[in-house]
Protein backbone atom coordinates (compact mmCIF):
# COMPACT_ATOMS: atom_id res chain seq x y z
CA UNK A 1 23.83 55.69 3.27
CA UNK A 2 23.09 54.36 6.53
CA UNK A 3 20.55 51.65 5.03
CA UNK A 4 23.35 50.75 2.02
CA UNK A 5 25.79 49.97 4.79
CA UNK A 6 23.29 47.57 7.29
CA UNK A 7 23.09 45.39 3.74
CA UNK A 8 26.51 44.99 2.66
CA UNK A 9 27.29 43.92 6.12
CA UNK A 10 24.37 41.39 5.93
CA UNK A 11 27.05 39.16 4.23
CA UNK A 12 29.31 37.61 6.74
CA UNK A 13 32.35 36.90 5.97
CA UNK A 14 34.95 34.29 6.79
CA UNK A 15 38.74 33.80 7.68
CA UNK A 16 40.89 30.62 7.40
CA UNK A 17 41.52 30.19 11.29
CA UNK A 18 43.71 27.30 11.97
CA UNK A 19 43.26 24.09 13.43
CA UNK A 20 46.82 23.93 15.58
CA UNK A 21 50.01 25.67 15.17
CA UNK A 22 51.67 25.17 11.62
CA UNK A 23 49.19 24.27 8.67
CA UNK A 24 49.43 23.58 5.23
CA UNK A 25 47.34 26.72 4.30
CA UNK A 26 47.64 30.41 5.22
CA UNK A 27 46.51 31.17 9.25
CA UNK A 28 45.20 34.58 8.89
CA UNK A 29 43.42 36.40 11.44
CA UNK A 30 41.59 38.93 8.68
CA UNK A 31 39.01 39.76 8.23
CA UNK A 32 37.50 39.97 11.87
CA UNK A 33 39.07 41.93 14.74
CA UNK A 34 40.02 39.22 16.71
CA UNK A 35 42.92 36.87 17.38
CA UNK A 36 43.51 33.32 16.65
CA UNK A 37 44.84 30.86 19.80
CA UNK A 38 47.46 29.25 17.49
CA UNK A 39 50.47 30.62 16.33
CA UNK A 40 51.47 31.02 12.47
CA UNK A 41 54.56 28.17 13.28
CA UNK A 42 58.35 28.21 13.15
CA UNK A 43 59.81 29.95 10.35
CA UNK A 44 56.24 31.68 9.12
CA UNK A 45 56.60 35.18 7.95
CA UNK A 46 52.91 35.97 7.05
CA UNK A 47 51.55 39.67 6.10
CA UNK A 48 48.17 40.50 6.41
CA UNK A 49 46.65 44.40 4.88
CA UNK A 50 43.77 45.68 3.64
CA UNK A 51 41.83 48.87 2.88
CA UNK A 52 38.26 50.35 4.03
CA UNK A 53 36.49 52.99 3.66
CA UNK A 54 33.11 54.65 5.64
CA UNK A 55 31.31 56.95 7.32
CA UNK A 56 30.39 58.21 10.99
CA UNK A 57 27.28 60.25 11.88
CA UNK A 58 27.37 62.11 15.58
CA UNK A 59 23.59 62.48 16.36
CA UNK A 60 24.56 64.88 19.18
CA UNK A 61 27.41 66.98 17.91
CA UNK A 62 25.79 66.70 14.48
CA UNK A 63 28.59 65.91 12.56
CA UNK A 64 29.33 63.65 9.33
CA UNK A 65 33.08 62.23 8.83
CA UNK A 66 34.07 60.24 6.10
CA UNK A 67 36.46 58.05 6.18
CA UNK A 68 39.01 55.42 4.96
CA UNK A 69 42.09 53.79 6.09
CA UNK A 70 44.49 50.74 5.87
CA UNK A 71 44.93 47.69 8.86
CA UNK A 72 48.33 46.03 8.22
CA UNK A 73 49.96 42.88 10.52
CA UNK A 74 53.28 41.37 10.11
CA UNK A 75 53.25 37.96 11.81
CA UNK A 76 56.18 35.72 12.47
CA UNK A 77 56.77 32.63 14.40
CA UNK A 78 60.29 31.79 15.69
CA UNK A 79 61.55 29.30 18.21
CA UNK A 80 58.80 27.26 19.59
CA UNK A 81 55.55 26.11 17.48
CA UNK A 82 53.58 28.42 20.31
CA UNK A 83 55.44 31.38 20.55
CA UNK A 84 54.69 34.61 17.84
CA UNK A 85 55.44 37.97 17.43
CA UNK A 86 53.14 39.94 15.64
CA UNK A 87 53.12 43.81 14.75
CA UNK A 88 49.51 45.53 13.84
CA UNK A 89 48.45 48.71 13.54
CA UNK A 90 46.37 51.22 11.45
CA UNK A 91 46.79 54.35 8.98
CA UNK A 92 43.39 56.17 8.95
CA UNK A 93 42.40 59.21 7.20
CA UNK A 94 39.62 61.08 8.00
CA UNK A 95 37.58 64.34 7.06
CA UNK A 96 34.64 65.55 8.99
CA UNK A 97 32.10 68.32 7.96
CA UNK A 98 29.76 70.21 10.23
CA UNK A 99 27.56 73.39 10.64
CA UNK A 100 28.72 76.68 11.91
CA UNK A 101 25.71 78.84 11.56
CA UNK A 102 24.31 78.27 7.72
CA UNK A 103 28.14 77.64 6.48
CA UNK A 104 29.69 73.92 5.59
CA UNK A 105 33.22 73.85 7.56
CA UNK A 106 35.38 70.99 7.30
CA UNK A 107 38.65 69.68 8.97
CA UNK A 108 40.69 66.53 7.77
CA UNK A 109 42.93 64.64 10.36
CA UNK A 110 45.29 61.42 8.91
CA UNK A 111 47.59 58.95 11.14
CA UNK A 112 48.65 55.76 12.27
CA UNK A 113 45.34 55.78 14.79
CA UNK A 114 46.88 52.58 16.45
CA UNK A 115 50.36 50.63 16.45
CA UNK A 116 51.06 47.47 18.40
CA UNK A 117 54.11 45.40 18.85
CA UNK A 118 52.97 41.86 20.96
CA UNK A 119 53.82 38.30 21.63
CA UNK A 120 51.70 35.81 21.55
CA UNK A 121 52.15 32.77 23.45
CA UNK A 122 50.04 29.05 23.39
CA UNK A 123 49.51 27.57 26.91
CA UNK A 124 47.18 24.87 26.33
CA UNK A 125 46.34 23.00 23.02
CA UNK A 126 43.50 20.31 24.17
CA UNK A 127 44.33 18.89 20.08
CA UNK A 128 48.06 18.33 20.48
CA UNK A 129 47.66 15.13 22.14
CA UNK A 130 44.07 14.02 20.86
CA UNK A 131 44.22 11.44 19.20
CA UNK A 132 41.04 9.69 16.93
CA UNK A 133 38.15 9.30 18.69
CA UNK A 134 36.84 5.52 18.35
CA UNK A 135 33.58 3.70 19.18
CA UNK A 136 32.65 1.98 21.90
CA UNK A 137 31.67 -1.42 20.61
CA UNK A 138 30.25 -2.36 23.87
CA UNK A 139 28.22 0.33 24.53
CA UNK A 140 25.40 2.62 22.04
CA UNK A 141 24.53 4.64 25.13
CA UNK A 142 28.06 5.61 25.47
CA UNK A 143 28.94 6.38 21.47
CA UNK A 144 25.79 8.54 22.07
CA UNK A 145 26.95 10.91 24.82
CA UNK A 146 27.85 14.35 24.73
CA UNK A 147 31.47 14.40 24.90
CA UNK A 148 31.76 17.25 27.33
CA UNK A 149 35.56 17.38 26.22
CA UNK A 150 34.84 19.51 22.98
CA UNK A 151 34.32 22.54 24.97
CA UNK A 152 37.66 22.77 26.09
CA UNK A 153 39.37 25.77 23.94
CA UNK A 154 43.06 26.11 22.88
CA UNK A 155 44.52 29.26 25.25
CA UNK A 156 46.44 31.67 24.63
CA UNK A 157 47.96 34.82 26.20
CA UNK A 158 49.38 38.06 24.51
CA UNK A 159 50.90 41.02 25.77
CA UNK A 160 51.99 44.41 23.78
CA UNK A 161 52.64 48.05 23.54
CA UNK A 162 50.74 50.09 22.57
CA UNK A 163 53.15 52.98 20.83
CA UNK A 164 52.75 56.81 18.82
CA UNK A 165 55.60 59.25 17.80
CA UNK A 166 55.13 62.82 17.65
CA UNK A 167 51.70 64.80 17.24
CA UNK A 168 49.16 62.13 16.85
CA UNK A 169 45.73 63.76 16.33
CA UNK A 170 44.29 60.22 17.20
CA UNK A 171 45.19 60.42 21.05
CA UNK A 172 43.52 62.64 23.63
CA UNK A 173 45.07 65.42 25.60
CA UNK A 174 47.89 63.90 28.14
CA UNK A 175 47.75 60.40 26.82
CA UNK A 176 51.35 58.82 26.78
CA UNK A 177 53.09 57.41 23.61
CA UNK A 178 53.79 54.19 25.14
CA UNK A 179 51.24 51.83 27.01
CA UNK A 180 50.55 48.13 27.44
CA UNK A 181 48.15 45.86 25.91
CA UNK A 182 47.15 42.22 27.53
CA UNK A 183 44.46 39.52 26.13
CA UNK A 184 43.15 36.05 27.01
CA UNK A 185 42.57 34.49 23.45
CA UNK A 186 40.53 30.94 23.15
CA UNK A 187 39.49 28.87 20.38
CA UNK A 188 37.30 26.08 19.80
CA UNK A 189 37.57 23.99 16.75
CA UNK A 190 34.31 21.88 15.95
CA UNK A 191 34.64 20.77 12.34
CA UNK A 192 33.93 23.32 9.73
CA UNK A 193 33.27 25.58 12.89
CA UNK A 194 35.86 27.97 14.66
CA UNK A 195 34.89 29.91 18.00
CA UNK A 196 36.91 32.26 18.99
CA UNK A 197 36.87 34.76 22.36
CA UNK A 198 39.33 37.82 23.08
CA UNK A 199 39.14 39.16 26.47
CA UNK A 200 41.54 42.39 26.10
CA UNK A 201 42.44 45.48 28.42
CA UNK A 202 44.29 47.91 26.67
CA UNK A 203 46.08 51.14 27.67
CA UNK A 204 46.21 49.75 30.98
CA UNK A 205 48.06 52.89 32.94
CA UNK A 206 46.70 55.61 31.26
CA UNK A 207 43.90 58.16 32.14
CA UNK A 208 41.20 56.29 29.86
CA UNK A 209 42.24 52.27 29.55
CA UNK A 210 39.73 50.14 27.37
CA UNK A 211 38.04 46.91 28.13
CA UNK A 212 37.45 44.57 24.92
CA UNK A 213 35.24 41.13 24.20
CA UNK A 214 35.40 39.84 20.78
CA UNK A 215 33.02 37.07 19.95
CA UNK A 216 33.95 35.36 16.37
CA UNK A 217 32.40 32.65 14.62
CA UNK A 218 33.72 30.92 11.60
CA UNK A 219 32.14 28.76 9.37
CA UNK A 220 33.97 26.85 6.26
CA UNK A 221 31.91 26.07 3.51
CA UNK A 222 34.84 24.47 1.22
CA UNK A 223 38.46 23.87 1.66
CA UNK A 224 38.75 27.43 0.08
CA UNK A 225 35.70 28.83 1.06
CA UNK A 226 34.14 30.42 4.16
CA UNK A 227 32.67 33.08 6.42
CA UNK A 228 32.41 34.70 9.38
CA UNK A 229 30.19 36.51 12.12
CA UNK A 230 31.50 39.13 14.55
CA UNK A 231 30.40 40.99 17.88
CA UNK A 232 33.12 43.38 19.78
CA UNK A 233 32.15 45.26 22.98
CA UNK A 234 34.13 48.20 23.94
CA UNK A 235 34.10 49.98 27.28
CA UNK A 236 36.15 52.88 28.13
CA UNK A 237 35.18 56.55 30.14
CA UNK A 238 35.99 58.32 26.52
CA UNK A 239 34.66 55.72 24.05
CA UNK A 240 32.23 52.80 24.45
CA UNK A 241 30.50 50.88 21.49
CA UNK A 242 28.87 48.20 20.56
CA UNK A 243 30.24 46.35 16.68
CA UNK A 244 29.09 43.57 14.67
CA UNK A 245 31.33 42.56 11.60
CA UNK A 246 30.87 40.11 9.02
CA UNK A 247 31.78 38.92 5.02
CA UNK A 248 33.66 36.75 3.23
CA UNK A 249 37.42 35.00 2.81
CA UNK A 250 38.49 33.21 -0.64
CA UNK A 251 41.63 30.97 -0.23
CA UNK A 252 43.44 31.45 -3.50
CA UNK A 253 46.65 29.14 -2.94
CA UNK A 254 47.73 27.43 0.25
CA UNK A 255 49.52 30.79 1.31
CA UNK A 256 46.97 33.19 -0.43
CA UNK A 257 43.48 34.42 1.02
CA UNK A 258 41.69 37.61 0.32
CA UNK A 259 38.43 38.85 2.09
CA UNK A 260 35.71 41.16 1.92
CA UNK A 261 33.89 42.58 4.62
CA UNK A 262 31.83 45.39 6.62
CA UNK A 263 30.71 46.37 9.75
CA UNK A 264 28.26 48.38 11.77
CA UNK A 265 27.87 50.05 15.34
CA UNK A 266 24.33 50.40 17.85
CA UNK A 267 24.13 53.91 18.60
CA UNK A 268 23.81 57.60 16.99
CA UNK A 269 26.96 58.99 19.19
CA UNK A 270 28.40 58.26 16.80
CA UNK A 271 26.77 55.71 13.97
CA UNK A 272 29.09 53.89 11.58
CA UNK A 273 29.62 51.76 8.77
CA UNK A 274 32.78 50.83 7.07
CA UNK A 275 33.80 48.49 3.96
CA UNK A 276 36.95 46.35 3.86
CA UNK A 277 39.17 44.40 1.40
CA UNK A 278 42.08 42.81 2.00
CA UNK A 279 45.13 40.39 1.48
CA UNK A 280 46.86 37.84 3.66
CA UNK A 281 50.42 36.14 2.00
CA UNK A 282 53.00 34.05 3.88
CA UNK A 283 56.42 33.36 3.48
CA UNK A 284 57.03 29.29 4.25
CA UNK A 285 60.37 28.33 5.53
CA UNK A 286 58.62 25.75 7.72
CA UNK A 287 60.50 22.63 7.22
CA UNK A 288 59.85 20.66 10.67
CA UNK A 289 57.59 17.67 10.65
CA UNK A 290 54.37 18.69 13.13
CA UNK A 291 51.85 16.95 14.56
CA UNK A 292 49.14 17.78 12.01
CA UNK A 293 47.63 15.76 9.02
CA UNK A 294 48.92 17.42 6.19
CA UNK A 295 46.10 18.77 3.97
CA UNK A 296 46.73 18.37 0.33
CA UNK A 297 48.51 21.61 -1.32
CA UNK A 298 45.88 23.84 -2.82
């Protein structure tokens, strides 16, 4: 099983990151873990859901657990082209099996294993103002040197909370239903290339906050087509990991994508693999005139 899951995730997949704020096609943020700089723009209710399914394998506490689950986001960007508000979370059902003696026992858990309301704000777009790069005509030396300028990422900032309501079997003993979430988002746009970085600390406050570094690269093959690579480093006193992602997003219509993807972990405490499909759809009230080239409707 564990061999199966290392080859499906050999296919990386890909998400339709933007180039600014509002853009003629869908912005989505699926299938990787990570957030985009840019907002979805004024007026742009998007939704974004999908389902997976896996497995975990404790080396140590020799246990299997199978699971699967659903990621949602609702997305929606109101009064300035930076600002967004964004809900995600996660429904997750799992079941795991393990020896007592020479007898099978089992015990099956299900909840919403995270829920996050945030804002998500744009505080420098190096593209906004950019305008066509030209030649030098006096100078070959000049049209051939690195332009140092590209490295400079859109950034963004996000804060959230974190929030659970009644028994959650998802949280450990004494944490608190409420805590905050804060990230430093770039992205770099380099043609059919997107790089993007998430520097997060989560729980902040509580007994056992997490440190996060997502590392996403995009690649667009087509208009419609592309993929993706991931790497997400977590570090926490009750859970630390190491995850690489990757598959595939199809752009159906200018506000329709669906993705496949998959994902595995670097240890035995516990190994994983999981599958994922999913849909991204906006709603476009957008009527303002931006700052972007208008790509041709799909």
């Amino acid at each position: 099983m564990r061999i199966c899951a290392t080859l499906i995730t050999l296919f990386f997949c890909g998400s339709f990151l933007a180039t600014a704020q509002y853009t003629e096609t869908i912005n989505s943020n699926r299938p990787g873990h990570s957030q985009g700089a840019f907002a979805v723009g004024p007026m742009v209710l998007q939704f974004e859901a999908g389902g997976k399914f896996g497995a975990d394998e404790h080396e140590l506490l020799q246990t299997e657990t199978d699971l699967w689950g659903v990621d949602y986001a609702v997305r929606f960007g109101f009064l300035f082209e930076e600002l967004e508000i964004n809900l995600m979370g996660s429904f997750l059902d799992q079941t795991t099996n393990y020896l007592v003696g020479s007898s099978n026992q089992s015990y099956n858990i299900r909840n919403f294993d995270s829920n996050t309301l945030g804002v998500k704000y744009l505080v420098y777009d190096p593209y906004k103002n950019a305008g066509e790069k030209k030649p030098n005509l006096y100078s070959w030396k000049a049209n051939q040197r690195f332009d140092w300028n590209v490295l400079i990422p859109a950034v963004s900032l996000y804060a959230g909370a974190n929030f659970s309501f009644g028994d959650n079997p998802y949280q450990y003993e004494g944490e608190g239903n409420f805590s905050p979430r804060f990230a430093v988002i770039s992205q770099n746009n380099w043609g059919p290339w997107v790089f993007v970085i998430n520097i997060i600390a989560d729980e902040i406050g509580q007994d056992y906050p997490t440190y996060s570094g997502i590392v996403t690269l995009t690649h667009s093959f087509s208009p419609r087509f592309a993929m993706f690579g991931e790497f997400q480093t977590l570090i926490s006193d009750i859970y630390s990991d190491e995850i690489a992602r990757g598959g595939f997003a199809y752009l159906f219509h200018k506000n329709f994508q669906a993705d496949i993807s998959g994902l595995i972990n670097f240890k035995d405490t516990p190994s994983k693999w999981q599958v994922a499909g999913g849909i991204s759809y906006r709603f476009d009230w957008h009527k303002q005139d931006q700052y972007l080239d208008a790509q041709e409707e799909l």
